[in-house]
Protein backbone atom coordinates (compact mmCIF):
# COMPACT_ATOMS: atom_id res chain seq x y z
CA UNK A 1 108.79 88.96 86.19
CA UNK A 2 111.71 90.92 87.36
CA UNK A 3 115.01 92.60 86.55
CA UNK A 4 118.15 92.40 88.39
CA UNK A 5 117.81 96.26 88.72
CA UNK A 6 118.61 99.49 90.58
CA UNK A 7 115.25 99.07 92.51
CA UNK A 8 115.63 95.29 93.54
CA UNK A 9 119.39 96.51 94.82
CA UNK A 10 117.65 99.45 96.47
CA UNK A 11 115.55 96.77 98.25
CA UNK A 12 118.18 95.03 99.58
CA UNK A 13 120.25 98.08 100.73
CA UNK A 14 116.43 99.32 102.60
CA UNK A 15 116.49 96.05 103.89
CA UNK A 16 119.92 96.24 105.74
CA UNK A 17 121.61 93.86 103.76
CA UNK A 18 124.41 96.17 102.89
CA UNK A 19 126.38 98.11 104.86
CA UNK A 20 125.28 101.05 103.71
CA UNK A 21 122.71 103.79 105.68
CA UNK A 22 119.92 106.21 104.37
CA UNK A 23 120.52 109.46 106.04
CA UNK A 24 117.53 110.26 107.50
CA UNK A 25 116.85 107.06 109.52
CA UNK A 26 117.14 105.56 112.84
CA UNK A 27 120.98 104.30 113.82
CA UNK A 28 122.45 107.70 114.35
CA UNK A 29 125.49 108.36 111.67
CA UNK A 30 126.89 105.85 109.48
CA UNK A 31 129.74 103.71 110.79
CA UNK A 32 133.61 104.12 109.45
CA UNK A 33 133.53 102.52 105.91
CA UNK A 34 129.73 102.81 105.49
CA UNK A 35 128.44 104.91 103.05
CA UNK A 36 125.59 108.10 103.63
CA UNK A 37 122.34 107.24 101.08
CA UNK A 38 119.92 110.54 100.60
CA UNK A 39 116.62 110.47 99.26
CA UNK A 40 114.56 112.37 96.47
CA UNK A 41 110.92 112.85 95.65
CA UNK A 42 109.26 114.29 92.43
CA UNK A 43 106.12 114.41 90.79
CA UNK A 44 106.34 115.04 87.15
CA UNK A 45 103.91 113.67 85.63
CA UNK A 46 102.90 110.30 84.72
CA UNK A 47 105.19 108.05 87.18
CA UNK A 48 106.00 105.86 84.25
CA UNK A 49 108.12 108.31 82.60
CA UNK A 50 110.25 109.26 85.75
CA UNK A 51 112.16 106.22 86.16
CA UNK A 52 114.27 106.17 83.15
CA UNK A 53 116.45 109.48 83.42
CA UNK A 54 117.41 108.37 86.97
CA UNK A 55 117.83 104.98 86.74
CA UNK A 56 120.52 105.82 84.30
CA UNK A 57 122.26 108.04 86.33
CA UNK A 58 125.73 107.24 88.30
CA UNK A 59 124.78 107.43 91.96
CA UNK A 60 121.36 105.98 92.10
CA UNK A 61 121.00 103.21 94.52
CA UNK A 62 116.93 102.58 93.57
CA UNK A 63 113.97 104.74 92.35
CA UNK A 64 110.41 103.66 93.25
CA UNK A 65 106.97 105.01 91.55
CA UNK A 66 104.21 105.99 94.14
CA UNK A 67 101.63 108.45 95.32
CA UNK A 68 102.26 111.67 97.65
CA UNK A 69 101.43 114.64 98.52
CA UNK A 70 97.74 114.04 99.66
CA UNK A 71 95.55 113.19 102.71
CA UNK A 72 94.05 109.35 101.91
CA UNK A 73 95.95 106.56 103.61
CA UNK A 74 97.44 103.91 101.15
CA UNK A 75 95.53 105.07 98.20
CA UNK A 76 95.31 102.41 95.35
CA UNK A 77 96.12 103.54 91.50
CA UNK A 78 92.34 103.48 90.77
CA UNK A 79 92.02 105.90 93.58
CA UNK A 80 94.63 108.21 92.58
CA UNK A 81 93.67 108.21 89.16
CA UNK A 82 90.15 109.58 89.98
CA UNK A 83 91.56 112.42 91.80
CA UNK A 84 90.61 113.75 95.28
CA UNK A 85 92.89 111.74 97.28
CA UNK A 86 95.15 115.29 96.94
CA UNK A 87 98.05 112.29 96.25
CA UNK A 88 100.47 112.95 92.84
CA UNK A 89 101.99 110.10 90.66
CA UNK A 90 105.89 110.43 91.91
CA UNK A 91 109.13 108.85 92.37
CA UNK A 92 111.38 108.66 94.95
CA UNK A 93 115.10 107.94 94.64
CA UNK A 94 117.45 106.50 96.94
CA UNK A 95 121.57 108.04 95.82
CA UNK A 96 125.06 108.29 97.12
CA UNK A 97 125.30 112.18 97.82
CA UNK A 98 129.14 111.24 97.14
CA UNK A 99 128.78 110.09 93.09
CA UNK A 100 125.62 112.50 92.40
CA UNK A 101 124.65 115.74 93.37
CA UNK A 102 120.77 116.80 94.69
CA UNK A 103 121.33 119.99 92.31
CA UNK A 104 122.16 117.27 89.45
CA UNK A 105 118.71 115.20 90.32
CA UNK A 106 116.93 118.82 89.49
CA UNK A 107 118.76 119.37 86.24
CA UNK A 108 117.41 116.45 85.41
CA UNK A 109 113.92 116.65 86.73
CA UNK A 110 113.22 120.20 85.63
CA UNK A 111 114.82 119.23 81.96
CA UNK A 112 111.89 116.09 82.06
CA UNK A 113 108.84 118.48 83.03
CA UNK A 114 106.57 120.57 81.59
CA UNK A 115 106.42 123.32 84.66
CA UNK A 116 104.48 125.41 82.97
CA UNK A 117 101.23 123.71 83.10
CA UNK A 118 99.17 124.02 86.26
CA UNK A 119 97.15 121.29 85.62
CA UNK A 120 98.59 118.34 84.66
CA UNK A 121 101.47 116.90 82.27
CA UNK A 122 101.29 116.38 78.53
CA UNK A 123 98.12 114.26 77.69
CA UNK A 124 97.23 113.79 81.33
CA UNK A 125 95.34 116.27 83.28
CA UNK A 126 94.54 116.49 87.27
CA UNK A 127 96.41 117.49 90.11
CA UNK A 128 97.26 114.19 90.49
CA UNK A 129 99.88 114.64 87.26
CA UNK A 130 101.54 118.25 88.58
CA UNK A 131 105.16 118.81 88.93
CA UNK A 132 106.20 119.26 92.42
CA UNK A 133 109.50 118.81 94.29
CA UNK A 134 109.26 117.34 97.88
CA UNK A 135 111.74 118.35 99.87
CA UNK A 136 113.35 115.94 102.79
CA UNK A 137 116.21 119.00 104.09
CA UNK A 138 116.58 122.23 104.48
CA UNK A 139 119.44 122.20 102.17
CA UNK A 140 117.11 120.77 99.35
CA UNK A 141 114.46 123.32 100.14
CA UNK A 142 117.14 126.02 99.25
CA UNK A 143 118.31 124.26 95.69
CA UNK A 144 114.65 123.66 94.73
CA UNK A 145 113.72 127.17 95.29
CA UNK A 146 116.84 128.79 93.82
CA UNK A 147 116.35 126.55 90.75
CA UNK A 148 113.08 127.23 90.28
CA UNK A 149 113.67 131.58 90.74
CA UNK A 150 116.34 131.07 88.11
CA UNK A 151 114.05 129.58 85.52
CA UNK A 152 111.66 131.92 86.14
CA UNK A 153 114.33 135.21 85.73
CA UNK A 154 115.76 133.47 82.53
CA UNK A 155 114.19 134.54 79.07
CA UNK A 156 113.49 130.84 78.12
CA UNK A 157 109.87 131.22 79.34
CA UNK A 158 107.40 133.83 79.29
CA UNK A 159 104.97 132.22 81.30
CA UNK A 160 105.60 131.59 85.64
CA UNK A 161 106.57 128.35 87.06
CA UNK A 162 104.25 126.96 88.78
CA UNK A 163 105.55 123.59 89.72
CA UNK A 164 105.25 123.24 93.97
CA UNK A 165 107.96 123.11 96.42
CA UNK A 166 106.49 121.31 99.44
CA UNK A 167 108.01 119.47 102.43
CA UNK A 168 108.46 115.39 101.87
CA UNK A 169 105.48 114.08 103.29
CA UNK A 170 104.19 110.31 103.71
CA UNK A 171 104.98 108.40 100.11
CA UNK A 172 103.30 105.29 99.45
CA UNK A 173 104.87 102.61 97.00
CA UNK A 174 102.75 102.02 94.08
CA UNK A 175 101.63 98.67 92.78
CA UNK A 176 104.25 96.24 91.48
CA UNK A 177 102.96 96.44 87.91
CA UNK A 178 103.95 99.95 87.72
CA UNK A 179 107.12 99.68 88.90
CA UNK A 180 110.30 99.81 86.45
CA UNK A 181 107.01 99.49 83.66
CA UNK A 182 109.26 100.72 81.54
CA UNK A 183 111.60 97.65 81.53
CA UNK A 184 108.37 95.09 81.94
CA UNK A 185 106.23 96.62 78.90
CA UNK A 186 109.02 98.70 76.55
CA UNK A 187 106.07 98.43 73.80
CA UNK A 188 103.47 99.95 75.58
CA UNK A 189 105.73 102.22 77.25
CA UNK A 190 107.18 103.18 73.99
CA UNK A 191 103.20 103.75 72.47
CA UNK A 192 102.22 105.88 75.17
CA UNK A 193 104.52 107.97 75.57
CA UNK A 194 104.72 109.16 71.81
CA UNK A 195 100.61 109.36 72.33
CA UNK A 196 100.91 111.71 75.37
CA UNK A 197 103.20 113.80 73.67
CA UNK A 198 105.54 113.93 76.00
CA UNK A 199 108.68 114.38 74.11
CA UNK A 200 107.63 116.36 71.16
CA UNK A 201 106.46 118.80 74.38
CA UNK A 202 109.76 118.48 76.37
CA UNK A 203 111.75 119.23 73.11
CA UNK A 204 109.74 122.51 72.44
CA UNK A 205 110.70 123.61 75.68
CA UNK A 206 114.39 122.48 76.56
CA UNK A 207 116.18 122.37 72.63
């Protein structure tokens, strides 16, 4: 079962049905009346839980859950989930630098982490749950990083940041049933994401 969502019309626009193109890839720069896609990639956490504050925000073409950051080749969820693939749960969105800003997609992942925590996020532990921002430019490389020092030079915190700031490396899509699982199981969704804690935490640190 499906939705007529942000990630099926990110499909499409990957597919080159539109007549829009991803910076980044092969055709050299977009054509007069086309318009320049960027992409994102975080890891905060369960993968679950990253959808939903950016498929609600203007700008986003498509977000997709998957695993990065390690050395395995196509790792499965099983695989992940056992650790020592070195991959992380993340997402990666697909938006119109024109409508929303890269510095914007930060607010918004910092302000849905706990980047405190070195090993894990909320009720799951492992590398594989750490925060981490996975820069594709240069110019993201230099947000991420001044982001990050301001957090750790503001008073709100009196413990380091220790989320990573790493180049983009390979990302591999996760299994259908995880994506947009918020949308396909809201129930479930709903349950474990009260159990992990994960909001009562995020409000202790953000409010």
């Amino acid at each position: 079962m499906r939705f007529y969502t942000r990630r099926w019309i990110g499909a499409l626009l990957l597919g080159g049905l539109s007549a829009m193109a991803i910076a980044g890839t092969e055709g050299g720069a977009p054509q007069e009346g086309e318009r320049e896609l960027a992409k994102a990639t975080f890891a905060g956490g369960c993968f679950w839980c990253m959808e939903p504050p950016y498929d609600s925000l203007d700008g986003v073409v498509s977000t997709t859950v998957g695993y990065t950051g390690g050395e395995s080749v196509d790792p499965s969820y099983e695989e992940v989930s056992r650790g020592g693939t070195g991959h992380a749960e993340a997402v990666r969105i697909v938006y119109d630098p024109a409508v929303v800003s890269y510095g914007e997609l930060l607010r918004v992942f910092w302000r849905n982490v706990d980047p405190l925590d070195p090993d894990g996020q909320f009720c799951d532990r492992g590398k594989q749950y750490r925060t981490a921002i996975f820069y594709h430019d240069e110019e993201q490389r230099r947000l991420a990083e001044e982001t990050k020092a301001a957090l750790d030079a503001s008073p709100r915190f009196n413990k380091p940041i220790v989320t990573e700031i790493v180049p983009a490396s390979e990302f591999y899509e996760a299994e259908e049933y995880h994506q947009d699982y918020y949308r396909k199981n809201p129930l479930r969704y709903k349950f474990y994401r009260f159990a992990c804690g994960r909001d009562k935490r995020l409000a202790q640190l953000w409010s």
